[in-house]
C-alpha atoms as a PDB file:
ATOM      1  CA  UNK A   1     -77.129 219.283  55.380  1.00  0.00           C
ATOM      2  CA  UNK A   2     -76.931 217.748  58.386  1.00  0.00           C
ATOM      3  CA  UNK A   3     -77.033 220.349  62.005  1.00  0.00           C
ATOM      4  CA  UNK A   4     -77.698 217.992  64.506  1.00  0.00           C
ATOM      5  CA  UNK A   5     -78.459 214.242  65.776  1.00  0.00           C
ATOM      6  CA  UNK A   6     -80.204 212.367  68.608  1.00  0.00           C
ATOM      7  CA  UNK A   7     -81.851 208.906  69.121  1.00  0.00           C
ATOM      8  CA  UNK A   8     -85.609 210.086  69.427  1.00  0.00           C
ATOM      9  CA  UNK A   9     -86.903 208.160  72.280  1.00  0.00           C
ATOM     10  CA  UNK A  10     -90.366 208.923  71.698  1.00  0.00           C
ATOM     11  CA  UNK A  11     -90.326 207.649  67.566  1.00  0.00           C
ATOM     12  CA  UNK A  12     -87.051 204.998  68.458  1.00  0.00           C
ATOM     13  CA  UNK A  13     -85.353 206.187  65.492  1.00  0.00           C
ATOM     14  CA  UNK A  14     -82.321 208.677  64.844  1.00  0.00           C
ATOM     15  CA  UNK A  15     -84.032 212.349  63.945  1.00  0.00           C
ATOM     16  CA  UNK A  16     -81.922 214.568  61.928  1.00  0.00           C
ATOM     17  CA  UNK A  17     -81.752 218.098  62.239  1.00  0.00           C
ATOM     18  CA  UNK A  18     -81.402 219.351  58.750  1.00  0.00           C
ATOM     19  CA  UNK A  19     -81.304 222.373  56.214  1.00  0.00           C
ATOM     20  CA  UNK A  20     -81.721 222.834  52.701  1.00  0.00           C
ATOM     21  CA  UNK A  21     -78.554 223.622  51.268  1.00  0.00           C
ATOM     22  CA  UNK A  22     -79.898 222.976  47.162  1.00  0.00           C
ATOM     23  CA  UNK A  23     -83.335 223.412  46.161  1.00  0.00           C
ATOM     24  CA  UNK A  24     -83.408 223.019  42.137  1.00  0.00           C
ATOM     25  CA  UNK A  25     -87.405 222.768  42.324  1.00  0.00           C
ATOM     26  CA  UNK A  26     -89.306 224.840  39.552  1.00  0.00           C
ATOM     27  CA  UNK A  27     -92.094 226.995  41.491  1.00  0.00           C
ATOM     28  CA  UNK A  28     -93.153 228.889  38.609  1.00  0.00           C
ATOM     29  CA  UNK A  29     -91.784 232.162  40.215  1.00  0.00           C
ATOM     30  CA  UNK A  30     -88.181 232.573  40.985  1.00  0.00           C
ATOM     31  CA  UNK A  31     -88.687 234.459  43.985  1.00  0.00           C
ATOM     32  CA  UNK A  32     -89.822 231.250  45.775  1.00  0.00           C
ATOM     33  CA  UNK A  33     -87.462 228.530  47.698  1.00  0.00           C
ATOM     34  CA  UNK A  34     -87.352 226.874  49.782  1.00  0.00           C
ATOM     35  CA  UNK A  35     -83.465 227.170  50.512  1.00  0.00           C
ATOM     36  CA  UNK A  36     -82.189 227.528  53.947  1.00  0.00           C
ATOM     37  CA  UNK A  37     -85.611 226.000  55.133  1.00  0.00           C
ATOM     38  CA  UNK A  38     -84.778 223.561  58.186  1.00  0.00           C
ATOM     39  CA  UNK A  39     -86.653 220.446  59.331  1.00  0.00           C
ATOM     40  CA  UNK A  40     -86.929 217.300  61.346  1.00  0.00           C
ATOM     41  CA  UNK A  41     -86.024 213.695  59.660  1.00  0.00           C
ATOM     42  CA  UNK A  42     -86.812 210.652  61.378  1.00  0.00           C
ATOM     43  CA  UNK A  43     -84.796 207.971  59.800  1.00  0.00           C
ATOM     44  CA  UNK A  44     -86.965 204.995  60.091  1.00  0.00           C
ATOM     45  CA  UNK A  45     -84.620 202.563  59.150  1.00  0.00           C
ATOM     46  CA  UNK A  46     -81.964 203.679  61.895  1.00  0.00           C
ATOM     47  CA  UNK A  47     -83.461 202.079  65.153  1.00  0.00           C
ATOM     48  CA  UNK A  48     -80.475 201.584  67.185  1.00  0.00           C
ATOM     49  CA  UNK A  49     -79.131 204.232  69.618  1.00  0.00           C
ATOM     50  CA  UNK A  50     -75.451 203.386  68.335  1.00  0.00           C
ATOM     51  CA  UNK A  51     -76.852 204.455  64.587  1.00  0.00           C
ATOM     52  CA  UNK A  52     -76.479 207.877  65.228  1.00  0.00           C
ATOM     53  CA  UNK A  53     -72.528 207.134  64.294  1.00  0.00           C
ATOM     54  CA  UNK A  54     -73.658 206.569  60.852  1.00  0.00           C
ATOM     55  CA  UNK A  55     -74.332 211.012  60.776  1.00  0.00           C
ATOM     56  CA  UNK A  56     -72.302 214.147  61.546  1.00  0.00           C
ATOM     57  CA  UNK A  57     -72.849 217.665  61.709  1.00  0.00           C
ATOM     58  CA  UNK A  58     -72.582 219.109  58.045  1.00  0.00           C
ATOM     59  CA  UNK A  59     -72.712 215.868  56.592  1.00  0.00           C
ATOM     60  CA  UNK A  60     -74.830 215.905  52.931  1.00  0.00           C
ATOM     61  CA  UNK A  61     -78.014 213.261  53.239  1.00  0.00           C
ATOM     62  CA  UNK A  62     -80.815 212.452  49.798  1.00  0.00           C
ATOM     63  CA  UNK A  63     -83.675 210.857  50.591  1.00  0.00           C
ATOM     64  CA  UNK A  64     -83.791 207.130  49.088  1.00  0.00           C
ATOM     65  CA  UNK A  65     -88.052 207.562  50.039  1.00  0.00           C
ATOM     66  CA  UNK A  66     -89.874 209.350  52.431  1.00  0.00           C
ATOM     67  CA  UNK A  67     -92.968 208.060  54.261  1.00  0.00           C
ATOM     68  CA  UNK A  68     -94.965 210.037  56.538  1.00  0.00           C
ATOM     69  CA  UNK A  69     -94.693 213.931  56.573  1.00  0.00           C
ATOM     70  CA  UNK A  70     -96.183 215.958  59.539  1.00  0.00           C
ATOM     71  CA  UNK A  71     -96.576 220.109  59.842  1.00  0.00           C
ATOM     72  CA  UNK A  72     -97.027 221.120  63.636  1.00  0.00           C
ATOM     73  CA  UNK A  73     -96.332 224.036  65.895  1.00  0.00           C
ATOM     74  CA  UNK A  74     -97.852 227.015  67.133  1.00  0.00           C
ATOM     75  CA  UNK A  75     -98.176 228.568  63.355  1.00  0.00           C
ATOM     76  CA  UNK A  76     -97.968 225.184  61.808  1.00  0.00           C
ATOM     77  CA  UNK A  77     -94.562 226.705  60.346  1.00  0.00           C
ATOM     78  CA  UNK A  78     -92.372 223.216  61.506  1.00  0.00           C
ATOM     79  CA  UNK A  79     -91.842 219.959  59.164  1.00  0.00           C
ATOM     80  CA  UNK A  80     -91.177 216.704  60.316  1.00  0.00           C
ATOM     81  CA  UNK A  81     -90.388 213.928  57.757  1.00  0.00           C
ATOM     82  CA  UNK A  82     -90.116 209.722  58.442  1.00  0.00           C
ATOM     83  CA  UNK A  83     -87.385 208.556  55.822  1.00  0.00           C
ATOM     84  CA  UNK A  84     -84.654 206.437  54.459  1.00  0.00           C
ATOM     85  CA  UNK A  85     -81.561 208.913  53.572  1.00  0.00           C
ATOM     86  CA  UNK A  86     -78.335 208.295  52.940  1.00  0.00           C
ATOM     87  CA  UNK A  87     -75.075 210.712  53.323  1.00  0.00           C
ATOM     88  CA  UNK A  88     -73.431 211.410  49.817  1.00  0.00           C
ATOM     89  CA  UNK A  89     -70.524 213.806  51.692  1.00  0.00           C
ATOM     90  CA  UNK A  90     -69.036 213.983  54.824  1.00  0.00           C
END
């Protein structure tokens, strides 16, 4: 789910603020999810300033394919994702 847009100066794309809202993925332990995990998307296909009309808060994205993923911060704890998404529910 979408929690917040800007146009990213520094990458010229929008970047999503987003958070897991389903995680179906088999970990082999059921203690493990990554649900309410939050992360940055770069949408590499959305290059105009005006695109960030195309996303709203709470809006539902999928990825249609992901490109380059990057882990950075202090603890390396943050996850920032290039990608082609596309919103399935406003």
């Amino acid at each position: 789910m979408v929690q917040g847009i800007k146009f990213n100066e520094k990458r010229l794309c929008v970047s999503l603020d987003v958070v897991i809202v389903e995680d179906n993925t088999n970990y082999g332990d059921p203690n493990v999810s990554n649900l309410f995990e939050k992360f940055k998307v770069h949408c590499i296909q959305d290059v105009n300033e005006s695109d960030i009309n195309k996303y709203h808060i709470q809006d539902m994205i999928i990825f249609k394919s992901i490109g380059k993923c990057s882990v950075y911060g202090d603890y390396g704890s943050a996850l920032s994702v290039e990608a082609v998404v596309e919103v399935i529910k406003k």
